[in-house]
Protein backbone atom coordinates (compact mmCIF):
# COMPACT_ATOMS: atom_id res chain seq x y z
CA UNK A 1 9.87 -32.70 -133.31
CA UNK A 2 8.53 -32.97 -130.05
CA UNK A 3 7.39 -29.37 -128.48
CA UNK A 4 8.97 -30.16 -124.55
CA UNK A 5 8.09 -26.85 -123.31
CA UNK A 6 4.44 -27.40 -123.99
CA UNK A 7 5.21 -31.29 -122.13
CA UNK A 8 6.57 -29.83 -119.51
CA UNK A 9 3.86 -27.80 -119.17
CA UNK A 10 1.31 -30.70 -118.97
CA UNK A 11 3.76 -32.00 -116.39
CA UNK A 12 3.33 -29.27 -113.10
CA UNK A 13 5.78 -31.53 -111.38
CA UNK A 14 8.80 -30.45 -113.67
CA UNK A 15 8.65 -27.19 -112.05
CA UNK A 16 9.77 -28.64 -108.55
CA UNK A 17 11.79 -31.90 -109.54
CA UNK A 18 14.03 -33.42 -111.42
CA UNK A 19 12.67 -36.77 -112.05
CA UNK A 20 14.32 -39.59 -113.80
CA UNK A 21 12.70 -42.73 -112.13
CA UNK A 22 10.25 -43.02 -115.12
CA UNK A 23 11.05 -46.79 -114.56
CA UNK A 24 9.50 -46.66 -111.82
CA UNK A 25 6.32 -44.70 -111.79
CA UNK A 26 6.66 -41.83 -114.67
CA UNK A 27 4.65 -38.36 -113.70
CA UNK A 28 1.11 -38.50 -114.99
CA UNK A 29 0.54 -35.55 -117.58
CA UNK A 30 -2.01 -33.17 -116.49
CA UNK A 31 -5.03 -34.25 -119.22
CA UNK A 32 -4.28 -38.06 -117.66
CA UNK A 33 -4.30 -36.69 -114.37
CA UNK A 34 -7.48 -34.95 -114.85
CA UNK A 35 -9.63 -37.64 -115.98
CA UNK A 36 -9.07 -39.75 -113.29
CA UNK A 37 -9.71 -36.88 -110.58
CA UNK A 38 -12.64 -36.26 -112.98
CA UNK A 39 -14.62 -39.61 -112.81
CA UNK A 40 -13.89 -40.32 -109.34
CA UNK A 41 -15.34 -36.82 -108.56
CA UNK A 42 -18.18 -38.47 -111.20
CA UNK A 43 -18.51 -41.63 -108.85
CA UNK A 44 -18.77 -39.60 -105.64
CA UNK A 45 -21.15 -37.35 -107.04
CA UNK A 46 -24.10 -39.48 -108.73
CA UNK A 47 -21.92 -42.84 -108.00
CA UNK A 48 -20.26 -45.89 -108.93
CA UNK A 49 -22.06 -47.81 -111.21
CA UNK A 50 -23.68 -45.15 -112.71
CA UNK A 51 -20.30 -43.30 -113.82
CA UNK A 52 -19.42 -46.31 -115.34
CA UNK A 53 -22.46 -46.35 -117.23
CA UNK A 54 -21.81 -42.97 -118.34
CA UNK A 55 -18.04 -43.21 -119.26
CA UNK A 56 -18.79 -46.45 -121.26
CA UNK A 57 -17.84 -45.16 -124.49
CA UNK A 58 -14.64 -44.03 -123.65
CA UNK A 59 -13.78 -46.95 -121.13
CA UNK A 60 -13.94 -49.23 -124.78
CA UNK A 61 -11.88 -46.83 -126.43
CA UNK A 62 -9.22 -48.47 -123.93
CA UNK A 63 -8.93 -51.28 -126.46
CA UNK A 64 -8.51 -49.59 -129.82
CA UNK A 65 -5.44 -47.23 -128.38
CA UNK A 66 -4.06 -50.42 -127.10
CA UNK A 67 -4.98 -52.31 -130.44
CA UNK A 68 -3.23 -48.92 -131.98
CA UNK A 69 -0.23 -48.81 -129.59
CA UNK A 70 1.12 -52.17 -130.29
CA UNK A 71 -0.34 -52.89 -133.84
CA UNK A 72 -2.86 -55.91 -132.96
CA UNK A 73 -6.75 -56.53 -132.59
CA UNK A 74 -9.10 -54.61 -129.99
CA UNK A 75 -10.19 -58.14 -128.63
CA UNK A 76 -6.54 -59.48 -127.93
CA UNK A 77 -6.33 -56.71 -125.09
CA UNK A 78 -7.14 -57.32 -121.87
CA UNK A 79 -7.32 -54.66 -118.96
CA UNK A 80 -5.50 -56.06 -115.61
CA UNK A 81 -4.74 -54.65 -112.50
CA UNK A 82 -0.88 -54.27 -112.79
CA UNK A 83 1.96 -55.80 -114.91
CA UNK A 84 2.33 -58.83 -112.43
CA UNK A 85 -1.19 -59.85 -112.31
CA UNK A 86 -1.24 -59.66 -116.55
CA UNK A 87 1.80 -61.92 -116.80
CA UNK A 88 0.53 -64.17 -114.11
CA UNK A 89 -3.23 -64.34 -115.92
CA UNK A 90 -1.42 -65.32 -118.68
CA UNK A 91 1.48 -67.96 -117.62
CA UNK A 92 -0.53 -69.71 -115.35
CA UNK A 93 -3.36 -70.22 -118.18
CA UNK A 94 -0.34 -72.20 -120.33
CA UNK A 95 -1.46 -75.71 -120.24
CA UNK A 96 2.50 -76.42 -118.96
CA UNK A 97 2.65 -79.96 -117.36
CA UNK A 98 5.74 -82.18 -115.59
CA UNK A 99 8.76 -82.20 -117.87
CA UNK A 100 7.77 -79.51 -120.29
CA UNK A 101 10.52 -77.36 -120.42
CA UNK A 102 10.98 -73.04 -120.09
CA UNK A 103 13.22 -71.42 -121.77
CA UNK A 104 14.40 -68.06 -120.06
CA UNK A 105 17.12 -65.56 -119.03
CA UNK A 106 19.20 -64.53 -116.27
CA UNK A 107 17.67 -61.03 -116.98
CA UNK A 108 14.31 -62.12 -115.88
CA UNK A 109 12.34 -60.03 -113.46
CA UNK A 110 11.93 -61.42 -109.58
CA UNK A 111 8.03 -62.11 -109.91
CA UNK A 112 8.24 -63.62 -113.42
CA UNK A 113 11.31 -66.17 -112.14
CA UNK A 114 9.06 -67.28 -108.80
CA UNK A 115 6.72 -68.20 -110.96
CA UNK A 116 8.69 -70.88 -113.26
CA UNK A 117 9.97 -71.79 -109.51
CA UNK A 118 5.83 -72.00 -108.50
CA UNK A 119 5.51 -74.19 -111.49
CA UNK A 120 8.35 -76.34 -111.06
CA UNK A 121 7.19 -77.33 -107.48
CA UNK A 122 4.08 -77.49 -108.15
CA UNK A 123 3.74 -79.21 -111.77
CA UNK A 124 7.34 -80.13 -112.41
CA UNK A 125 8.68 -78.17 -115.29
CA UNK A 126 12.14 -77.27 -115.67
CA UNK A 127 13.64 -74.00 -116.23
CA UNK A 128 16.53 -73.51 -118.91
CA UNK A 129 18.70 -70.83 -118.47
CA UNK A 130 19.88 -69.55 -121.63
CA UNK A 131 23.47 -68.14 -121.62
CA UNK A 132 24.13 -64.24 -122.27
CA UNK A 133 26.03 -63.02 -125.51
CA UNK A 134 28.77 -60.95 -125.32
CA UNK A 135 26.49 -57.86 -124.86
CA UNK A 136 25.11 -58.90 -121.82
CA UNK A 137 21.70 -59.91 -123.70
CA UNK A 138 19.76 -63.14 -124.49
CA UNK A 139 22.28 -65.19 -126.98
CA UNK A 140 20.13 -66.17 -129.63
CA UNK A 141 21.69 -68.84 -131.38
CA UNK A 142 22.49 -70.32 -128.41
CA UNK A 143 18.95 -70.36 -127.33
CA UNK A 144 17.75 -72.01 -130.67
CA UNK A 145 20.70 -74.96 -129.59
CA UNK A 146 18.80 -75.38 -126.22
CA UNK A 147 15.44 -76.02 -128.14
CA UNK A 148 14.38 -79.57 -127.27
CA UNK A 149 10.90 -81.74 -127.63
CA UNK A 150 9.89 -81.12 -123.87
CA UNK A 151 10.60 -77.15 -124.43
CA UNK A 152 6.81 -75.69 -124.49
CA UNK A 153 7.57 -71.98 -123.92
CA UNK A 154 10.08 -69.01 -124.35
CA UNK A 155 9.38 -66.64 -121.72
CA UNK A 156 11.66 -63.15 -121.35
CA UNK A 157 12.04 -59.67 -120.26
CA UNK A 158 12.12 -57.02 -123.26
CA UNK A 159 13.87 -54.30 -120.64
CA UNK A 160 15.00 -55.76 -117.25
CA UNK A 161 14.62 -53.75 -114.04
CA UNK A 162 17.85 -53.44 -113.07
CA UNK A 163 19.58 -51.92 -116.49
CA UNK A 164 19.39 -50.10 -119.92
CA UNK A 165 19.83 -53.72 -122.03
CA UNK A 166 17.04 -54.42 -124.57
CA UNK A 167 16.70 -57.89 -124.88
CA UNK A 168 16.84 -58.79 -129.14
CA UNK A 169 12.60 -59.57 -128.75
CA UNK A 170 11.99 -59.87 -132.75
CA UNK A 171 15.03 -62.44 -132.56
CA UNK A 172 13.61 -64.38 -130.13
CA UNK A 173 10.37 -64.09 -131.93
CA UNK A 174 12.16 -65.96 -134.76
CA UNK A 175 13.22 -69.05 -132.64
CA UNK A 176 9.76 -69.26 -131.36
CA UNK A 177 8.25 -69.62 -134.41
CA UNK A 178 10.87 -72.20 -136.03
CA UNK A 179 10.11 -74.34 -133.34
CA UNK A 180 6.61 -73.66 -132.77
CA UNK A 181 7.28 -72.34 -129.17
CA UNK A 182 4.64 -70.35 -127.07
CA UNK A 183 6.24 -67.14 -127.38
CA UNK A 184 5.65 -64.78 -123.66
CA UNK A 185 7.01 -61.19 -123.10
CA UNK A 186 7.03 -58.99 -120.25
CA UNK A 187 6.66 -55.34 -121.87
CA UNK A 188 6.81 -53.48 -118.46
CA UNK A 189 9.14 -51.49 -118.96
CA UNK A 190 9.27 -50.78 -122.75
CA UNK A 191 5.89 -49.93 -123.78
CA UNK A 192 5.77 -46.12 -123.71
CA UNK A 193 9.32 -45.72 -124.44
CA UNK A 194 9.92 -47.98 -127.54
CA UNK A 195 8.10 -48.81 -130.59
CA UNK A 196 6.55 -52.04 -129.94
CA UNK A 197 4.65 -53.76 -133.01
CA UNK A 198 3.50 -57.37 -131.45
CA UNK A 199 3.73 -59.03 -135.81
CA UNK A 200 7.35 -57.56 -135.88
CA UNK A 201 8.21 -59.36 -132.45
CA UNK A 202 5.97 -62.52 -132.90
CA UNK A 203 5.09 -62.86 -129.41
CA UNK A 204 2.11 -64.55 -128.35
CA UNK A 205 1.25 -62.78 -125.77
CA UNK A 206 2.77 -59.67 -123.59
CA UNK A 207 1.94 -57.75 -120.46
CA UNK A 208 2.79 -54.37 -119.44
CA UNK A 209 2.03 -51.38 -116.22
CA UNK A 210 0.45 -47.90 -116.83
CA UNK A 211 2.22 -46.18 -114.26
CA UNK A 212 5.31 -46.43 -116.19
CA UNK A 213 6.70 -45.40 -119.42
CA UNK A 214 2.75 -45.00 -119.99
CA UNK A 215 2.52 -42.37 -118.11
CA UNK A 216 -0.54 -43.80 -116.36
CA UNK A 217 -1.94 -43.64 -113.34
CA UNK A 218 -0.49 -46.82 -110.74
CA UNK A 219 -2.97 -50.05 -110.26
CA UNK A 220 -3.07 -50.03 -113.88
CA UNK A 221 -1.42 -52.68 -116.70
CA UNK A 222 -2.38 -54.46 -119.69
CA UNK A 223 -2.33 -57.81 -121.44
CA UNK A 224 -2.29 -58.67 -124.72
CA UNK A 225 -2.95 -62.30 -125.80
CA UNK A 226 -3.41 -63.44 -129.78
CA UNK A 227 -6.38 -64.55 -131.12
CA UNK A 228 -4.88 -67.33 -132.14
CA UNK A 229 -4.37 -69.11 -129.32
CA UNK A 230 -6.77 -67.25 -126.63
CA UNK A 231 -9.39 -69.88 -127.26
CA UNK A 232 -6.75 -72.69 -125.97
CA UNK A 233 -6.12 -70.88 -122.76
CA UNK A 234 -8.14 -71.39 -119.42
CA UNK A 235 -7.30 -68.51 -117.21
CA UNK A 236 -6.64 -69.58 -113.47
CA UNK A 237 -9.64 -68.20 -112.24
CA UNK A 238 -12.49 -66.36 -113.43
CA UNK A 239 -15.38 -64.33 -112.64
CA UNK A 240 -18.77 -62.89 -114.10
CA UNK A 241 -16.72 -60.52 -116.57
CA UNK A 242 -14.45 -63.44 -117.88
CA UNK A 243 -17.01 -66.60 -118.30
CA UNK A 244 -20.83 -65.85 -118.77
CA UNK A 245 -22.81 -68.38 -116.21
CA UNK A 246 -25.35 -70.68 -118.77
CA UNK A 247 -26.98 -73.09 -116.18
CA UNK A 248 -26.41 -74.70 -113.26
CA UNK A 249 -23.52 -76.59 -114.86
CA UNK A 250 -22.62 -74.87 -117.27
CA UNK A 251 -20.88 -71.60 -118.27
CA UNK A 252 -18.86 -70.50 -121.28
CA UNK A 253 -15.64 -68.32 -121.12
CA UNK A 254 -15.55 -64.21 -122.80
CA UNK A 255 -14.41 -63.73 -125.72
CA UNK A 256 -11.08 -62.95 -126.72
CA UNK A 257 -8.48 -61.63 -124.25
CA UNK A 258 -11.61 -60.20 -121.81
CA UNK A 259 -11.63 -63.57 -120.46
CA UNK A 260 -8.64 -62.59 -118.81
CA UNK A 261 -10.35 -59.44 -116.99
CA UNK A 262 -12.21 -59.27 -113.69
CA UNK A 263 -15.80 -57.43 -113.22
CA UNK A 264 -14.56 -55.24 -110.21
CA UNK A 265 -11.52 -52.66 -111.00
CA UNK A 266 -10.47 -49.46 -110.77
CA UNK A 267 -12.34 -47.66 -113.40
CA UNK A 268 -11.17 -44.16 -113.33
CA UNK A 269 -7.79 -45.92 -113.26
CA UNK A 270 -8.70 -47.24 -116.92
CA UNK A 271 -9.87 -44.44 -118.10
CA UNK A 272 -6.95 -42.87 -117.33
CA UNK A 273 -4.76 -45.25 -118.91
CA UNK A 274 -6.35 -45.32 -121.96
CA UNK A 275 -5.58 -41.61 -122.04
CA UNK A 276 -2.35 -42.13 -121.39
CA UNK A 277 -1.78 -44.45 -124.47
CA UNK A 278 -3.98 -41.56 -126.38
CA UNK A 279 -1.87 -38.82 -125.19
CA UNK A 280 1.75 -41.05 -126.41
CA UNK A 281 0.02 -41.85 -129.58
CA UNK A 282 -0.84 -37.84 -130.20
CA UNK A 283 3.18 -37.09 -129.18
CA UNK A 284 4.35 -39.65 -131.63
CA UNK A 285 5.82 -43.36 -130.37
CA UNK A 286 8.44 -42.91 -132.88
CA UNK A 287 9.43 -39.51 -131.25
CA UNK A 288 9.00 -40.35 -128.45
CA UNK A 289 11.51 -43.48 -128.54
CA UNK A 290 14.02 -41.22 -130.20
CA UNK A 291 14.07 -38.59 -127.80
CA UNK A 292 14.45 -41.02 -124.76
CA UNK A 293 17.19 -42.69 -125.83
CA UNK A 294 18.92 -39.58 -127.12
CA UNK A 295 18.66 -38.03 -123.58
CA UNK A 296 19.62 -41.94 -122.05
CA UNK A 297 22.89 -41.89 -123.99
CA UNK A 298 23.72 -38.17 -123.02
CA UNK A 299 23.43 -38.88 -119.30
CA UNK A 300 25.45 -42.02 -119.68
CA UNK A 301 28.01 -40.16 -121.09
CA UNK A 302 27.68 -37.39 -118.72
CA UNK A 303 28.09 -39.90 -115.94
CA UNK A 304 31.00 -41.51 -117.80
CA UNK A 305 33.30 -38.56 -117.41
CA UNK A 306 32.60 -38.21 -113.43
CA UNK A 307 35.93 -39.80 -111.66
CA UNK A 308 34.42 -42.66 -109.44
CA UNK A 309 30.90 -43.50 -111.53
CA UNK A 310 30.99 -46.71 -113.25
CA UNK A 311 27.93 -47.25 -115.55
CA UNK A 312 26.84 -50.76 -115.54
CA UNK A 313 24.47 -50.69 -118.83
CA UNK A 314 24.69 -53.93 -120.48
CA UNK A 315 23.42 -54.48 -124.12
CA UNK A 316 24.12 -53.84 -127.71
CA UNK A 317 20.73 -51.57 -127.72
CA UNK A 318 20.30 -49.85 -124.40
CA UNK A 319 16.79 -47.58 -123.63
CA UNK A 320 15.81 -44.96 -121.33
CA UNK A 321 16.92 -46.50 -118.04
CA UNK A 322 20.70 -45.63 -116.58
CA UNK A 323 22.31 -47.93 -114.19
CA UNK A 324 25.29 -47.17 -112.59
CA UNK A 325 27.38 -46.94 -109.06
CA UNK A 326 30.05 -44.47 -106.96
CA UNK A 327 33.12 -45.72 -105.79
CA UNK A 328 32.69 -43.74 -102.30
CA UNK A 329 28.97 -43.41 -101.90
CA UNK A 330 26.35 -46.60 -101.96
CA UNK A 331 23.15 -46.23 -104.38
CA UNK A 332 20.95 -46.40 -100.98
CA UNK A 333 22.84 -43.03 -99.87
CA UNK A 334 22.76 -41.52 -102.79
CA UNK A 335 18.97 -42.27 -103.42
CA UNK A 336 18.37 -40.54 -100.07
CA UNK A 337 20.53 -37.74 -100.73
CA UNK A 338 19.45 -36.77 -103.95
CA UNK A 339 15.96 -37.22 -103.15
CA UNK A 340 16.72 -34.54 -100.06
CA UNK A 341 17.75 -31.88 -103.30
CA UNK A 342 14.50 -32.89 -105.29
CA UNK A 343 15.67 -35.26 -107.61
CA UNK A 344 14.38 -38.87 -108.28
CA UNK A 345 16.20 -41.90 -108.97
CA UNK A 346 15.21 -45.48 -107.19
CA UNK A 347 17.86 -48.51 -106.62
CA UNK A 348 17.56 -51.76 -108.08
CA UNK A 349 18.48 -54.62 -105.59
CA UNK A 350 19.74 -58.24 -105.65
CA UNK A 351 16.71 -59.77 -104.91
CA UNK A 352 14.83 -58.25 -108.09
CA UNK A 353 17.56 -59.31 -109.77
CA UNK A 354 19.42 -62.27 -108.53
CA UNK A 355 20.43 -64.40 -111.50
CA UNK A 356 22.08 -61.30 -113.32
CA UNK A 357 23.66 -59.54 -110.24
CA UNK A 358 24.72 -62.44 -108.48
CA UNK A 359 26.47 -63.44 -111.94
CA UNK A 360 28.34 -60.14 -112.36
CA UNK A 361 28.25 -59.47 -108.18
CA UNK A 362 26.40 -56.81 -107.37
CA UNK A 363 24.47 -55.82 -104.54
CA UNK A 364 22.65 -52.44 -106.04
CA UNK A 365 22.56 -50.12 -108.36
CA UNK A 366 21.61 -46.28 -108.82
CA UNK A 367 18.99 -46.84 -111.68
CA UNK A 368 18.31 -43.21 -113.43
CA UNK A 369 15.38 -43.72 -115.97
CA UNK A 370 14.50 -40.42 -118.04
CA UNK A 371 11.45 -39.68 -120.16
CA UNK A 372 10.42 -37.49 -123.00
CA UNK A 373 9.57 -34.46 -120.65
CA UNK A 374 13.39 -34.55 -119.01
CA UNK A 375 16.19 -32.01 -120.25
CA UNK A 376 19.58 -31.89 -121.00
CA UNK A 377 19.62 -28.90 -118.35
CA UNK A 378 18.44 -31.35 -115.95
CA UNK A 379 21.20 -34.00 -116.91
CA UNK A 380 23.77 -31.60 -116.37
CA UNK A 381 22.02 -30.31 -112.65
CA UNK A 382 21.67 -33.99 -112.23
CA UNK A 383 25.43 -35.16 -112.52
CA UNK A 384 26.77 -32.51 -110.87
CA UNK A 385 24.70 -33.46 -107.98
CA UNK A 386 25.50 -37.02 -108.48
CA UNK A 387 29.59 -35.67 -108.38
CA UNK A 388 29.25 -33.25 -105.44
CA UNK A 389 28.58 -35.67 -102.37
């Protein structure tokens, strides 16, 4: 069982808000937050490059808890600067040329859907959308129909932005393999809140953020490519920590997923996110998924019995993140308001979303994402804010 109270307590923040926009950026617990403050205070006190050199044991310990956290090897893990930059390191290292084929979903996340658009200006590939089932969620079989010689790559979102739908990832996994797809998945929003074992799901590679479900600090994220395919992957640029320089002509690329890193980041930043994953791991990933979507499907049932509150949740398995609107006040308004009583939700918007919204024709959404730390006290003080305009 997971001990909230002491959580909470790790959490200062819970004393003074009600937050449910772990979707967004999730509080940092107090042993995260204070080894970030820590090394910075490090860096200004004897500086930079010498912190480093002190915190190097730990900063490789960033590896193994991601190696841990999603059940592959310390050298398929790559440290990036956000979620974006890991999935862009990553699809614009595919060797994707004119006519190869995508296949994706209408659920796909804004940045991740510019850049098949980037790609099919650029090189000429075509995007294939694949149809929804009747859950709202990637239809599988029709997805293996779509499958032809020019398709090269299956590329979705586990947990979209703008709902509580888990997308069927092992499934998809499944068709990949049959026909001997590259297999990418944006983990943004579901590492930290779900179990996520990379040899059940059978992707080849998968990004994620810190500052979410993590727990981490922001300007963090993560990228995990398999070391079976790394070595046939040239990232789209590189720098003195992903290629060593041999000669004048010559240099040779890092090994495994580092190749994918840059020299310069923010290193109290990965510090910090490696305690992060540490301090998930010590709760419990099991736990901690069954806790979040126990508290997800109280507060959508909560908000169910409010006259005027339609919840828009789409998807046979639905996580930590609530979507939903009120007949009389727009998610904008009611962002602002309950952010004046201390509460934090964030909207999700058409143009983060414009394949699935414009489909089912929306605008916004209120999107209420709760964590591990949250309450059901706080769902109730929550919805009866919500219902009180």
């Amino acid at each position: 069982m997971i001990d909230v109270s002491s959580l909470r307590a790790d959490t200062p923040a819970c004393e003074q808000i009600v937050h449910f926009n772990n979707a967004g950026a999730s509080l940092m617990p107090e042993p995260v937050y204070r080894t970030v403050v820590d090394h910075i205070k490090r860096e200004r006190d004897i500086g930079g490059y010498e912190a480093e050199t002190q915190a190097a044991e730990r900063l490789s310990a960033f590896y193994g808890n991601f190696a841990t956290l999603l059940g592959v090897a310390a050298d398929e893990i790559a440290y990036v600067e956000n979620a974006t930059r890991a999935w862009d390191m990553a699809f614009y290292a595919l060797p994707l040329n004119q006519g190869d084929r995508i296949l994706t979903h209408e659920s796909e996340y804004v940045s991740n859907y510019l850049g098949f658009l980037h790609h099919a200006k650029s090189r000429g590939i075509e995007i294939d959308l694949v149809p929804s089932d009747g859950f709202g969620q990637v239809d599988v079989e029709a997805m293996a129909r779509m499958v032809t010689p020019t398709t090269k790559l299956v590329a979705i979102t586990h947990v979209p932005t703008q709902g509580g739908l888990v997308n069927p990832a092992a499934e998809v996994g499944r068709v990949a393999k049959e026909f001997g797809l590259m297999y990418l998945l944006d983990a943004c929003q579901s590492v930290g809140q779900l179990r996520i074992n990379v040899g059940e799901i059978g992707c080849n590679i998968l990004s994620g953020a810190g500052r979410k479900f993590l727990r981490g600090p922001r300007g963090t994220g993560f990228l995990y490519v398999s070391g079976t395919i790394v070595d046939h992957l040239e990232p789209p640029f590189i720098d003195l920590r992903a290629a060593q320089w041999l000669s004048a002509t010559e240099f040779t690329l890092a090994h495994g997923a580092q190749r994918f890193e840059n020299w310069e980041s923010f290193v109290a930043g990965r510090l910090g996110l490696a305690k992060a994953v540490q301090y998930a791991l010590n709760i419990g990933i099991d736990e901690i998924e069954q806790r979040v979507l126990g508290l997800a499907k109280t507060l959508r049932e909560r908000l169910t019995d409010i006259p005027g509150i339609t919840v828009r949740d789409r998807g046979e398995q639905k996580c930590g993140i609530v979507t939903f609107d009120k007949q009389d006040e727009t998610p904008d308004a009611l962002f602002h308001r309950l952010g004046e009583l201390r509460m934090n939700i964030s909207v999700s918007e058409i143009n983060s979303a414009r394949l699935d919204f414009g489909r089912r024709e929306l605008q916004s959404l209120a999107r209420a994402s709760v964590h591990y730390f949250n309450t059901e006290h706080e769902i109730e003080r929550f919805c009866a804010a919500v219902e009180n305009q």
